[in-house]
C-alpha atoms as a PDB file:
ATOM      1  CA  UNK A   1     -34.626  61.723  -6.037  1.00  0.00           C
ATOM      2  CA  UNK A   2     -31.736  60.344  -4.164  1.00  0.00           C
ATOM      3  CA  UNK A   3     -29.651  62.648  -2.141  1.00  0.00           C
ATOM      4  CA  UNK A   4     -26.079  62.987  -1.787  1.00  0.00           C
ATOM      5  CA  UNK A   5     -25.999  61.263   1.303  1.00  0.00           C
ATOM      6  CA  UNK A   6     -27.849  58.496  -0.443  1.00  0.00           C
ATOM      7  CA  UNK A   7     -25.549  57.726  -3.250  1.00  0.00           C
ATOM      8  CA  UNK A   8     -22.564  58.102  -0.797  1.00  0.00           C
ATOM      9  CA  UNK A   9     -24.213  55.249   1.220  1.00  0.00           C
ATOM     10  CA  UNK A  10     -24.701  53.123  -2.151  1.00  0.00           C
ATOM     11  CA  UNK A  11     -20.776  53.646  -3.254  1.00  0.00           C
ATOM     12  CA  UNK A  12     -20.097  53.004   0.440  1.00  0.00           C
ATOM     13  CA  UNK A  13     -22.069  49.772  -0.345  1.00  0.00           C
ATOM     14  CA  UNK A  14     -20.775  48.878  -3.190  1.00  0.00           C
ATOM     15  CA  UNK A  15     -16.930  49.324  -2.760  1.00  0.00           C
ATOM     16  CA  UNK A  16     -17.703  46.672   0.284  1.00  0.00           C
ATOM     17  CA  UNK A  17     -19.216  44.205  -1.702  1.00  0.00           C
ATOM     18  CA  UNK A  18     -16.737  45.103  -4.856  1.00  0.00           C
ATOM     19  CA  UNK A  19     -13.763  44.336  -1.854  1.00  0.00           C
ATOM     20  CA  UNK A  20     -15.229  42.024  -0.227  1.00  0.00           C
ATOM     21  CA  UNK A  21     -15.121  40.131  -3.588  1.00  0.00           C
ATOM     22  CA  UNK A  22     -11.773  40.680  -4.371  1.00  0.00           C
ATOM     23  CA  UNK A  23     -10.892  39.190  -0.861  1.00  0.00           C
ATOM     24  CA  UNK A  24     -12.605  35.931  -2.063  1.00  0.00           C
ATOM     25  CA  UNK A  25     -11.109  35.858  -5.006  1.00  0.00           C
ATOM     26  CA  UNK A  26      -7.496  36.535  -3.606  1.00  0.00           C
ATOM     27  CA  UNK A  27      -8.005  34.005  -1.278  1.00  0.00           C
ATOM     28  CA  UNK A  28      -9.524  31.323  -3.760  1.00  0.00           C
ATOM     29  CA  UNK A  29      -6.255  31.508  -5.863  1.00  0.00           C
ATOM     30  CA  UNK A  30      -4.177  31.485  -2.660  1.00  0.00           C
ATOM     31  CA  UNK A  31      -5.827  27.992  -1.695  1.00  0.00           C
ATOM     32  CA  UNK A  32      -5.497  26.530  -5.584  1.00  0.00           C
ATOM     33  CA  UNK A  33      -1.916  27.922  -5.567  1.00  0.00           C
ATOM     34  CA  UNK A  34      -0.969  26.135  -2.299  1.00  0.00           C
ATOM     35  CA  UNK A  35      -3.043  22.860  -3.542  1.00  0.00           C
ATOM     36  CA  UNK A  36      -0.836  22.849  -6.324  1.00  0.00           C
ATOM     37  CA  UNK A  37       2.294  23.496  -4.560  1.00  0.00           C
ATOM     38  CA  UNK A  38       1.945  20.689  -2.027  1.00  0.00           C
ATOM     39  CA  UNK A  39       0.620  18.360  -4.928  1.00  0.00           C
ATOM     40  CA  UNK A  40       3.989  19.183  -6.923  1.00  0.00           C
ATOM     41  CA  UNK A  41       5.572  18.570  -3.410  1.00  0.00           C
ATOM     42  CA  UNK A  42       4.073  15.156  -3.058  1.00  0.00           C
ATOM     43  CA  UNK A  43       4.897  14.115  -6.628  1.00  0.00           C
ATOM     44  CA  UNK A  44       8.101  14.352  -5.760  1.00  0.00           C
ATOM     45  CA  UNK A  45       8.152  13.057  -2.456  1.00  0.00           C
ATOM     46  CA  UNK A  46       6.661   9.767  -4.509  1.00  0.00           C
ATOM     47  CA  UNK A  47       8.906   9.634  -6.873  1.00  0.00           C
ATOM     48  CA  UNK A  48      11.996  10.346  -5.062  1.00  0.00           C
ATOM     49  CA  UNK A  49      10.980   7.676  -2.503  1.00  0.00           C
ATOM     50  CA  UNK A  50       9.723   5.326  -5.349  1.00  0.00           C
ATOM     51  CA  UNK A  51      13.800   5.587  -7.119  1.00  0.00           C
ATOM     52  CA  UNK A  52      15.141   4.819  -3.424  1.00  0.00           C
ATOM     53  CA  UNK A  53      13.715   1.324  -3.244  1.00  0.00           C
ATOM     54  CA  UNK A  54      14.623   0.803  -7.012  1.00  0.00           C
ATOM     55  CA  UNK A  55      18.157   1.432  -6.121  1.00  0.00           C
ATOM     56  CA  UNK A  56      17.918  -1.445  -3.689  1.00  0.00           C
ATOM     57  CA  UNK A  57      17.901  -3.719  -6.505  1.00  0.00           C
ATOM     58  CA  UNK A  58      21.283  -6.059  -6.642  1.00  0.00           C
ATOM     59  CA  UNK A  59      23.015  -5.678 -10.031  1.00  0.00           C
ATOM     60  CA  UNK A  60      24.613  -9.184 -10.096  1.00  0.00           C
ATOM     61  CA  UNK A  61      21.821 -11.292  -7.709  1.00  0.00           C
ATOM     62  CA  UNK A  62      22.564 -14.757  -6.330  1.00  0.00           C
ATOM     63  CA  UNK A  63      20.718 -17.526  -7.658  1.00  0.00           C
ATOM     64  CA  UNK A  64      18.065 -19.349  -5.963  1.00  0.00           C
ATOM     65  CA  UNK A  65      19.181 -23.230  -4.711  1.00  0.00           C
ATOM     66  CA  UNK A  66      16.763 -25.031  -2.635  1.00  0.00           C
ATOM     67  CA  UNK A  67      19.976 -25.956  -0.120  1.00  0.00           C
ATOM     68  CA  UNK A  68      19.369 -22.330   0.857  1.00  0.00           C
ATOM     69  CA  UNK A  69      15.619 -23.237   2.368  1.00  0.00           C
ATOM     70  CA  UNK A  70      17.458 -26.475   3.555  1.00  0.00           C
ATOM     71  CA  UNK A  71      17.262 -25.603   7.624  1.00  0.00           C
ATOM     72  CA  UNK A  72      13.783 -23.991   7.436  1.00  0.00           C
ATOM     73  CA  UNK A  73      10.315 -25.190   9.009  1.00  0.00           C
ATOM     74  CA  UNK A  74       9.121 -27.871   6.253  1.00  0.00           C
ATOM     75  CA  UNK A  75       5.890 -26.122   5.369  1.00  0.00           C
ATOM     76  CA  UNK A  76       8.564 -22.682   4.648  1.00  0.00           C
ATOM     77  CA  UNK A  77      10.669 -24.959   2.557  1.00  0.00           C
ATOM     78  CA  UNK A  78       7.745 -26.086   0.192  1.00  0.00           C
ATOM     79  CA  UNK A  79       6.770 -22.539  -0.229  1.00  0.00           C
ATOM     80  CA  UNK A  80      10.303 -20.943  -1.357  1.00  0.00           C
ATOM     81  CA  UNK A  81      10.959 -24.311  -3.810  1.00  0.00           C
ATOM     82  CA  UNK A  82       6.916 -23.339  -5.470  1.00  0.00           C
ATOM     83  CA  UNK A  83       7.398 -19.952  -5.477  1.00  0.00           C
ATOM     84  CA  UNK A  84      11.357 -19.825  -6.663  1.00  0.00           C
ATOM     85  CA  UNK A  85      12.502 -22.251  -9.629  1.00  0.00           C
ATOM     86  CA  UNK A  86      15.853 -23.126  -8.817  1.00  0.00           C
ATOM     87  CA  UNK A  87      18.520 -20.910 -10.568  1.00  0.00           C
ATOM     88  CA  UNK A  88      16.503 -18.109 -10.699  1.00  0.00           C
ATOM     89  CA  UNK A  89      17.850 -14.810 -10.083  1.00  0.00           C
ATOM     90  CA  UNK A  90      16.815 -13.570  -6.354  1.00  0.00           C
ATOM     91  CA  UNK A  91      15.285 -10.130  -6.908  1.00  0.00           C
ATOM     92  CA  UNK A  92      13.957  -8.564  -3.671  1.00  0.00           C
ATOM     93  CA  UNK A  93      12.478  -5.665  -5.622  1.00  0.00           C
ATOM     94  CA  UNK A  94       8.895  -5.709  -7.746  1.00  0.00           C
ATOM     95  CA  UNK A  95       6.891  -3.733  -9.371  1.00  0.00           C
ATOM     96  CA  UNK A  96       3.118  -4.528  -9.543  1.00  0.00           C
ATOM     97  CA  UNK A  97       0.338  -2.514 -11.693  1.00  0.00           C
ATOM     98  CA  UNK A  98      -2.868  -4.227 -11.039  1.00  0.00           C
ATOM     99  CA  UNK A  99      -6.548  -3.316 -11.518  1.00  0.00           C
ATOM    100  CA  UNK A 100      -9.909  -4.282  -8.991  1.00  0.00           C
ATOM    101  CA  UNK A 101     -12.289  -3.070  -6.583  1.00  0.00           C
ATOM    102  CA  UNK A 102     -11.300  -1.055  -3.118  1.00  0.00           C
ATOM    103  CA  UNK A 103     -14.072  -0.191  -0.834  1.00  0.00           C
ATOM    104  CA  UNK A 104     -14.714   3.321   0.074  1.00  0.00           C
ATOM    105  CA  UNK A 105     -17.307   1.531   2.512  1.00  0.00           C
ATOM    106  CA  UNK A 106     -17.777  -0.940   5.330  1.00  0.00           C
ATOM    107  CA  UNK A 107     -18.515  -4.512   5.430  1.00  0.00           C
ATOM    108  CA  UNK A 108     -22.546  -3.614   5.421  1.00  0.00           C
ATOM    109  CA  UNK A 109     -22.353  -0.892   2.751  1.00  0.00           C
ATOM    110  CA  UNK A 110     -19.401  -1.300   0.458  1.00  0.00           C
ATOM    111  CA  UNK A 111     -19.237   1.164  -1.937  1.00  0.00           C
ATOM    112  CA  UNK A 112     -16.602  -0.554  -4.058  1.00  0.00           C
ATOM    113  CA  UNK A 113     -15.333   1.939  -6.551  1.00  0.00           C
ATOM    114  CA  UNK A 114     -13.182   0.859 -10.060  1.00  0.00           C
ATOM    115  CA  UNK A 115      -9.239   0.428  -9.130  1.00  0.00           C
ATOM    116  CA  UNK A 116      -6.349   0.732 -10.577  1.00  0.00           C
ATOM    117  CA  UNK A 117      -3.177   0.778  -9.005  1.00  0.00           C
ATOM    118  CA  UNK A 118       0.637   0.788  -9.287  1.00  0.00           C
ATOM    119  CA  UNK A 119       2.872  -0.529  -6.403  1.00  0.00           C
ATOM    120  CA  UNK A 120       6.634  -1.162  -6.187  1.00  0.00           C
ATOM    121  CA  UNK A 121       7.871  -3.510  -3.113  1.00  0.00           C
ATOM    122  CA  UNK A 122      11.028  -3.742  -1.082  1.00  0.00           C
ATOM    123  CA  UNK A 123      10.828  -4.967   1.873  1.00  0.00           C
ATOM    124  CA  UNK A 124      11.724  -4.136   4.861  1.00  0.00           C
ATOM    125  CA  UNK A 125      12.726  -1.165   3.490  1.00  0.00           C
ATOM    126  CA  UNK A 126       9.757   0.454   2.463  1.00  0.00           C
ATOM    127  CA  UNK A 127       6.977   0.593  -0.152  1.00  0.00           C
ATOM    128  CA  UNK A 128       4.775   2.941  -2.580  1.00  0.00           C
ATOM    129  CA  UNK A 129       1.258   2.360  -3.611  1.00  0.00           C
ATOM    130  CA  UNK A 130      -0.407   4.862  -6.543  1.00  0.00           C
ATOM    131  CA  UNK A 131      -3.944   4.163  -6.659  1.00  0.00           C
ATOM    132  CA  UNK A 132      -7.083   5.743  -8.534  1.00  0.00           C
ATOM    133  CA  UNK A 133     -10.213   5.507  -8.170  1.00  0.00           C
ATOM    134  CA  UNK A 134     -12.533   5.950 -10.915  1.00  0.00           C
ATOM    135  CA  UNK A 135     -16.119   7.751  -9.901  1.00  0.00           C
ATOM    136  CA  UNK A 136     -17.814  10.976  -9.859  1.00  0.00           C
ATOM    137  CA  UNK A 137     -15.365  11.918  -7.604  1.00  0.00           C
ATOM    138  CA  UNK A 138     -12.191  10.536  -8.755  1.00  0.00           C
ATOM    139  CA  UNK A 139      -9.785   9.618  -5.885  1.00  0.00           C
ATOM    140  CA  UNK A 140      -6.039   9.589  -6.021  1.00  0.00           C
ATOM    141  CA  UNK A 141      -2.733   9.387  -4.015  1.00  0.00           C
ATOM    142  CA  UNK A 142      -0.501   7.278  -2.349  1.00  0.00           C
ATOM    143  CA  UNK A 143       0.327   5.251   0.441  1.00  0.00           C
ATOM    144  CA  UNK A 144       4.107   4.501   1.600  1.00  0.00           C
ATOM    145  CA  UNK A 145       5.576   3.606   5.144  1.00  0.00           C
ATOM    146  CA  UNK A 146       5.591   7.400   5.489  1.00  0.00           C
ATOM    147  CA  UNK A 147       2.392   9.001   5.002  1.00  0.00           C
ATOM    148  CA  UNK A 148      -1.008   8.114   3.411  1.00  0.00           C
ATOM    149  CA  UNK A 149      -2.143  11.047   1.104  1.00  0.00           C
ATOM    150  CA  UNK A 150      -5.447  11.089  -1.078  1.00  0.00           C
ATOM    151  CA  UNK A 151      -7.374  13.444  -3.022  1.00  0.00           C
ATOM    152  CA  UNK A 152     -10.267  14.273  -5.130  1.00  0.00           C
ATOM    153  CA  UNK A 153     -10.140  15.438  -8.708  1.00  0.00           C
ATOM    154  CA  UNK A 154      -6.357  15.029  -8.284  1.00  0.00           C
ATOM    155  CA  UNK A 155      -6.164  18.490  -6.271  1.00  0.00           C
ATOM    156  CA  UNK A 156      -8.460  18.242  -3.502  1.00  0.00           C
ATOM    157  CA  UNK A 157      -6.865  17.102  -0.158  1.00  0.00           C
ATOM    158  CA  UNK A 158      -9.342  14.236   1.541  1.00  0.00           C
ATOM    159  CA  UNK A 159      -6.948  11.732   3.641  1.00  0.00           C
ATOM    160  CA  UNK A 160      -3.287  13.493   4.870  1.00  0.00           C
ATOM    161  CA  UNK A 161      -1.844  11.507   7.488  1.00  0.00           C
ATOM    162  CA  UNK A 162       1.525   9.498   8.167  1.00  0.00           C
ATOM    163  CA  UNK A 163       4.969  10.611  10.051  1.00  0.00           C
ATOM    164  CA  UNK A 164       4.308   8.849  13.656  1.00  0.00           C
ATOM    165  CA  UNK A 165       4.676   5.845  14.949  1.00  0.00           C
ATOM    166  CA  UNK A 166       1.220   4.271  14.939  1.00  0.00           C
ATOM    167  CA  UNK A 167       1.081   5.013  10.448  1.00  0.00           C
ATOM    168  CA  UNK A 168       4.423   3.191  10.241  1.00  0.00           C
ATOM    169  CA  UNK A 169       4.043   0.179  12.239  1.00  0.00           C
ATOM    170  CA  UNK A 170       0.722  -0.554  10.635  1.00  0.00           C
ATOM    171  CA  UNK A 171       1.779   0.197   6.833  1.00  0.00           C
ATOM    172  CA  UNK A 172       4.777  -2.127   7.934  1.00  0.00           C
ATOM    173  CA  UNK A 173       3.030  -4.984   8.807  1.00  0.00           C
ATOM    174  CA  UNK A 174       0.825  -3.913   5.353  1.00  0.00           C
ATOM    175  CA  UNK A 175       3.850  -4.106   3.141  1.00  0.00           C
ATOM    176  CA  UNK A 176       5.835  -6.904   4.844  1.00  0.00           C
ATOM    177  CA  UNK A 177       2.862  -9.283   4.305  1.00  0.00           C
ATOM    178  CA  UNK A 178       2.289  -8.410   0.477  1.00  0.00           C
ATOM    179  CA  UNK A 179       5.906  -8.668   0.178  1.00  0.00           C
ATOM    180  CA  UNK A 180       5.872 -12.321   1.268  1.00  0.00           C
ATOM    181  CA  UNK A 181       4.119 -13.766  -1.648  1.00  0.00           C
ATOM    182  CA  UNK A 182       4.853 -10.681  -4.448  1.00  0.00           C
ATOM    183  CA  UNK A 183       8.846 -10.394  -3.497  1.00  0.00           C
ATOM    184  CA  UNK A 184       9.468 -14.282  -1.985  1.00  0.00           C
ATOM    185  CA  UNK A 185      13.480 -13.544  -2.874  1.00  0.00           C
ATOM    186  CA  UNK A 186      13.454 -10.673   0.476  1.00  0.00           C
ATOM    187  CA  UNK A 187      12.551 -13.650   2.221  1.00  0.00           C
ATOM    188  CA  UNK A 188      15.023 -16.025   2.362  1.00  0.00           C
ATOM    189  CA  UNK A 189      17.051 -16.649   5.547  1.00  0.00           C
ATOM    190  CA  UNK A 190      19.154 -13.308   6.518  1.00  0.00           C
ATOM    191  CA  UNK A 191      19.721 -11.899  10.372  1.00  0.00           C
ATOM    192  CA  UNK A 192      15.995 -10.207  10.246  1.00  0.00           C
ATOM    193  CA  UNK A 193      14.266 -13.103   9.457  1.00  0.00           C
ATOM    194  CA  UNK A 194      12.871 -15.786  11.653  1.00  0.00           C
ATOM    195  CA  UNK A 195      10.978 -18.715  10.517  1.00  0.00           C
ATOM    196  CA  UNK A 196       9.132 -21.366  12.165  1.00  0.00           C
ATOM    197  CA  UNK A 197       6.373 -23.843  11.583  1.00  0.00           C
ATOM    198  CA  UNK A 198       2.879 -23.271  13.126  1.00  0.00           C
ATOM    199  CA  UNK A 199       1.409 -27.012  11.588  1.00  0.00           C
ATOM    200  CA  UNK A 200       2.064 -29.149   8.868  1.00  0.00           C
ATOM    201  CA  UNK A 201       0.940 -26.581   6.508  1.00  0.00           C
ATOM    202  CA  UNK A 202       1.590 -22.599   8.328  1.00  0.00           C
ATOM    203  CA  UNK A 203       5.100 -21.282   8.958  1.00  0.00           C
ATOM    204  CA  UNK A 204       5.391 -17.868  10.423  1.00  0.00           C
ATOM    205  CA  UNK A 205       8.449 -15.600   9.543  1.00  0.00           C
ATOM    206  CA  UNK A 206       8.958 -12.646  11.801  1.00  0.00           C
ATOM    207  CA  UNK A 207      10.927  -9.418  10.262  1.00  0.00           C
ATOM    208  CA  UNK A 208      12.507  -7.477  12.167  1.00  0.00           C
ATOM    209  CA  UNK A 209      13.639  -4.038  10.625  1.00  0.00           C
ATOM    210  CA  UNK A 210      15.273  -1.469  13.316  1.00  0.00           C
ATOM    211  CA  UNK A 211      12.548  -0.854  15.785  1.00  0.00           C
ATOM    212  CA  UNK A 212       9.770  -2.163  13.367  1.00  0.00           C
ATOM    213  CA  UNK A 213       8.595  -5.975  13.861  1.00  0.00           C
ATOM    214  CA  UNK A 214       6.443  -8.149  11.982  1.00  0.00           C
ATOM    215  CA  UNK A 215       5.176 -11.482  12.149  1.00  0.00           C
ATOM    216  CA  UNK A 216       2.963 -12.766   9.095  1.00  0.00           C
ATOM    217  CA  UNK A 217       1.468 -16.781   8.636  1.00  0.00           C
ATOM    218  CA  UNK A 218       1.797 -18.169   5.302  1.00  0.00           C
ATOM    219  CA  UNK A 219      -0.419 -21.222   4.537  1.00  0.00           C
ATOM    220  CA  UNK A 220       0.439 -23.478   1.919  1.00  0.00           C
ATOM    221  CA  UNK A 221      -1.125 -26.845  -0.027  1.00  0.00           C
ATOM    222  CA  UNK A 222       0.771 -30.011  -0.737  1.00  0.00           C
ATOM    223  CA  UNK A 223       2.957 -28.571  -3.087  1.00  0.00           C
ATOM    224  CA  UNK A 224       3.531 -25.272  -1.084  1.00  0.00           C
ATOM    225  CA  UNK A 225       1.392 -22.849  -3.128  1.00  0.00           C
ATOM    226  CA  UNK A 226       0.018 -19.682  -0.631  1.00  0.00           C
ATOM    227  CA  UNK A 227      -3.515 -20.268   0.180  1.00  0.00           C
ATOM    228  CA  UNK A 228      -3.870 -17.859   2.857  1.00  0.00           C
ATOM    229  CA  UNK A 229      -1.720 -14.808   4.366  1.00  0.00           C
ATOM    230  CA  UNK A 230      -2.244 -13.540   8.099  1.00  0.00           C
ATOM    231  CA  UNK A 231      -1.474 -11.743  10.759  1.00  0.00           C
ATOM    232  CA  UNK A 232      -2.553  -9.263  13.664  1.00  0.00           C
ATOM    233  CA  UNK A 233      -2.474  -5.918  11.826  1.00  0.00           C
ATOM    234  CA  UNK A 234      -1.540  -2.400  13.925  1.00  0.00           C
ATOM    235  CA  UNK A 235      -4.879  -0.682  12.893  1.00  0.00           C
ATOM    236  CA  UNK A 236      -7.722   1.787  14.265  1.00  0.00           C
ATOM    237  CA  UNK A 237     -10.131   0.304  11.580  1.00  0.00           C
ATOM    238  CA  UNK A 238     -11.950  -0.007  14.400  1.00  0.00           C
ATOM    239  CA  UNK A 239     -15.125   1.090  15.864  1.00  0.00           C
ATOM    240  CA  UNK A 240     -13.720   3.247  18.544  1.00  0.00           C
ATOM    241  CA  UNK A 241     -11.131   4.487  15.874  1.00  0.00           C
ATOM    242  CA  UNK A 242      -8.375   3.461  17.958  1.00  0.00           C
ATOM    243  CA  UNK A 243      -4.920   1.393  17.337  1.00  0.00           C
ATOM    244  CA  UNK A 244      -4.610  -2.258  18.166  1.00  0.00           C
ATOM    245  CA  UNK A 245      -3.265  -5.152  16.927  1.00  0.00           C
ATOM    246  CA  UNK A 246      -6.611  -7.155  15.074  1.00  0.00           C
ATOM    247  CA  UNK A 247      -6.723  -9.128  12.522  1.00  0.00           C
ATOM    248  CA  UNK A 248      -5.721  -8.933   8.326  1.00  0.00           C
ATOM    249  CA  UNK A 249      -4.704 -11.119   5.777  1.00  0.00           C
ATOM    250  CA  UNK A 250      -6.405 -12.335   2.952  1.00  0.00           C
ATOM    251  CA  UNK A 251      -6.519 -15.418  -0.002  1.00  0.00           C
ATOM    252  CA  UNK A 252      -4.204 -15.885  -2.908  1.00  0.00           C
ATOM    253  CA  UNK A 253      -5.421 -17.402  -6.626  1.00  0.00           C
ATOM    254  CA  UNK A 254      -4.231 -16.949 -10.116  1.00  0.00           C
ATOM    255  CA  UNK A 255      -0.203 -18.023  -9.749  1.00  0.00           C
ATOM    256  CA  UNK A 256       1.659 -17.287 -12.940  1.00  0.00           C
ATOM    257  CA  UNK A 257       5.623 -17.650 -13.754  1.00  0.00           C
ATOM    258  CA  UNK A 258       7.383 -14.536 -14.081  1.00  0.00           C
ATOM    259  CA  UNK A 259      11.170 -14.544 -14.560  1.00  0.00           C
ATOM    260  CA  UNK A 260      11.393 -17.657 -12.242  1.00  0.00           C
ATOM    261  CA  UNK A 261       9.250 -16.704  -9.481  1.00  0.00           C
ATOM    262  CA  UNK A 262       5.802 -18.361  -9.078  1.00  0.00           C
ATOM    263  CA  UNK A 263       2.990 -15.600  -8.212  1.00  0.00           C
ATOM    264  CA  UNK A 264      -0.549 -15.127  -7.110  1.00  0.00           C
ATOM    265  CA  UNK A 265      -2.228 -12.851  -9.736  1.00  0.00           C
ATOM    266  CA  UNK A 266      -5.369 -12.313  -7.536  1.00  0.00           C
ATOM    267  CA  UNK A 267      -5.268 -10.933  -3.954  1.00  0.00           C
ATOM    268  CA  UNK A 268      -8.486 -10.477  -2.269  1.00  0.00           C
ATOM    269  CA  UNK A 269      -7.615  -8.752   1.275  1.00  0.00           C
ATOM    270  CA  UNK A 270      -9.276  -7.288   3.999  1.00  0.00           C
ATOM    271  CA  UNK A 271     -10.155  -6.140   8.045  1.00  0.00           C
ATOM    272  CA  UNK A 272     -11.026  -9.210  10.693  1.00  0.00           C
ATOM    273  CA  UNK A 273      -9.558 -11.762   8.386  1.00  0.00           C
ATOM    274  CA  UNK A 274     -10.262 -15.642   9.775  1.00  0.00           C
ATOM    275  CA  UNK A 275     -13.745 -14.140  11.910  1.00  0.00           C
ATOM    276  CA  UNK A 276     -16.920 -13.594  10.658  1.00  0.00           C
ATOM    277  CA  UNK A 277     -16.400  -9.867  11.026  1.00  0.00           C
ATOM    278  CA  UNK A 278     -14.136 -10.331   7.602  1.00  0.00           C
ATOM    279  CA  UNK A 279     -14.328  -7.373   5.301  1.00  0.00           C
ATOM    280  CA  UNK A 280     -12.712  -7.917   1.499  1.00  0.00           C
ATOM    281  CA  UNK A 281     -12.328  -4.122   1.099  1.00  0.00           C
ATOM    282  CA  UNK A 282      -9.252  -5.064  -1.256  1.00  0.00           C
ATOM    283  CA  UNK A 283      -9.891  -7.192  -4.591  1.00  0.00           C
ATOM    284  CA  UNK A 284      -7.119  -6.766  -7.018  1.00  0.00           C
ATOM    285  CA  UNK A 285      -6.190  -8.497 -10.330  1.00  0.00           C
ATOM    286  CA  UNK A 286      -2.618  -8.136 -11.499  1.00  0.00           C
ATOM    287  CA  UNK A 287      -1.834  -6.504 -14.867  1.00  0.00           C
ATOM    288  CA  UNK A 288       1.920  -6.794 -15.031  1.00  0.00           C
ATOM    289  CA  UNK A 289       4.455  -7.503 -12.153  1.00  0.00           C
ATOM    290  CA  UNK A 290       8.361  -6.894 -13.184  1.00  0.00           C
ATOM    291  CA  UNK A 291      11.617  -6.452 -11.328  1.00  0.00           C
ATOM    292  CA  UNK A 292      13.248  -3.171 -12.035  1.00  0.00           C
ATOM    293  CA  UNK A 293      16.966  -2.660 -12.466  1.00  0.00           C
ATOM    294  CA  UNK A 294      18.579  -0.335 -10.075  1.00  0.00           C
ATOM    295  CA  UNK A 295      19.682   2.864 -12.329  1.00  0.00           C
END
């Protein structure tokens, strides 16, 4: 027979594990609540920031002339009259959607995972990259020159970084260099640029973009098609998880005409490019690439 004492002690019990509960639960809807707050947050962040750089768009463009390349490096001057048939509208600002593999690995272990990807382009003002990763676990977010931000089943928060120095001169040097052969218009001679020949076939442009600088090598065949883009990347994708210039870059294949402008559809990138500690991590295939018109 239980005594009163005893089923005092069991309600006691009971009302703990009955609040205890209710704490969990109060605090499990708190946490979704604020994961969907700060994902509404980002959204908007990306979009807002994705409309700036459309707005950079020129409504009436020059028009490309090779006497505009005429005083750059010779190996600069074949690449601008490939990659920009003369008359053509000069349109600093892409869009790219593309498709591929992205490693969620490292050079011995890979783990490439199903990609697909959106990405608008205007440098040196800035860029956004929406990516998704297909798995188990699917993986989305974006990148920008402001912050990195990633998550699992589109809620989850796995990568939040960005706002200091070290995240903006490295995703500067990122966007600068994919910028070179997706947006070749941003790259013709203005007060931030430098260009100057390396050999017969490299020239290296430098952009310089308030306290941000960049210099990126563009190799290019006889008839001044990109082979090859390089340059000493600000990165801690590093051993000792530390920042340091090291280098990136990666081939170009696949160049297709779009509105005038010559461009590689397939961009295989990666960590230690030109050593034999190169890592592909990047391997994209171009879907669609388009120049928006400022709104």
């Amino acid at each position: 027979m239980l005594t009163g004492d005893t089923v005092a002690a069991n309600k006691n019990y009971l009302d703990g594990v009955i609040r205890m509960k209710l704490v969990f639960l109060l605090l499990a809807i708190i946490g979704l609540f604020s994961m969907v707050f700060l994902r509404l947050l980002d959204w908007h962040a990306d979009h807002a920031e994705w409309d700036r750089l459309t707005a950079l768009q020129p409504a009436n463009p020059a028009r490309f002339h090779p006497a505009l390349v005429a005083d750059l490096p010779e190996p600069a001057q074949r690449f601008f009259k490939f990659a920009i048939k003369s008359g053509t509208p000069l349109l600093p600002v892409a869009e790219i959607d593309m498709r591929g593999q992205f490693s969620l690995g490292s050079r011995e272990k890979p783990n490439y995972r199903t990609m697909h990807a959106c990405q608008i382009l205007a440098a040196p003002h800035g860029f956004v990259w929406r990516l998704r990763l297909k798995g188990s676990m699917p993986v989305s977010g974006s990148d920008s020159g402001s912050w990195t931000r990633f998550r699992i089943f589109g809620l989850i928060p796995v990568a939040r970084m960005g706002g200091d120095s070290d995240h903006m001169r490295s995703a500067f040097g990122r966007y600068v260099a994919e910028a070179v052969f997706w947006t070749p218009a941003a790259f013709l001679p203005n007060p931030g640029l430098k260009w100057e020949a390396i050999d017969d076939d490299i020239a290296r442009v430098t952009v310089t973009y308030g306290e941000l600088s960049q210099a990126v090598n563009v190799k290019v065949d006889a008839k001044g098609q990109l082979a090859e883009v390089s340059f000493l990347r600000w990165s801690n994708a590093n051993p000792d998880k530390k920042h340091r210039l090291q280098p990136f870059g990666g081939s170009l294949s696949d160049f297709r005409m779009v509105q005038g402008y010559c461009l590689p559809f397939r961009v295989e990138a990666g960590n230690m490019f030109g050593t034999d500690e190169y890592f592909a991590f990047f391997k994209a295939e171009v879907t669609a690439i388009s120049f928006p018109v400022a709104k």
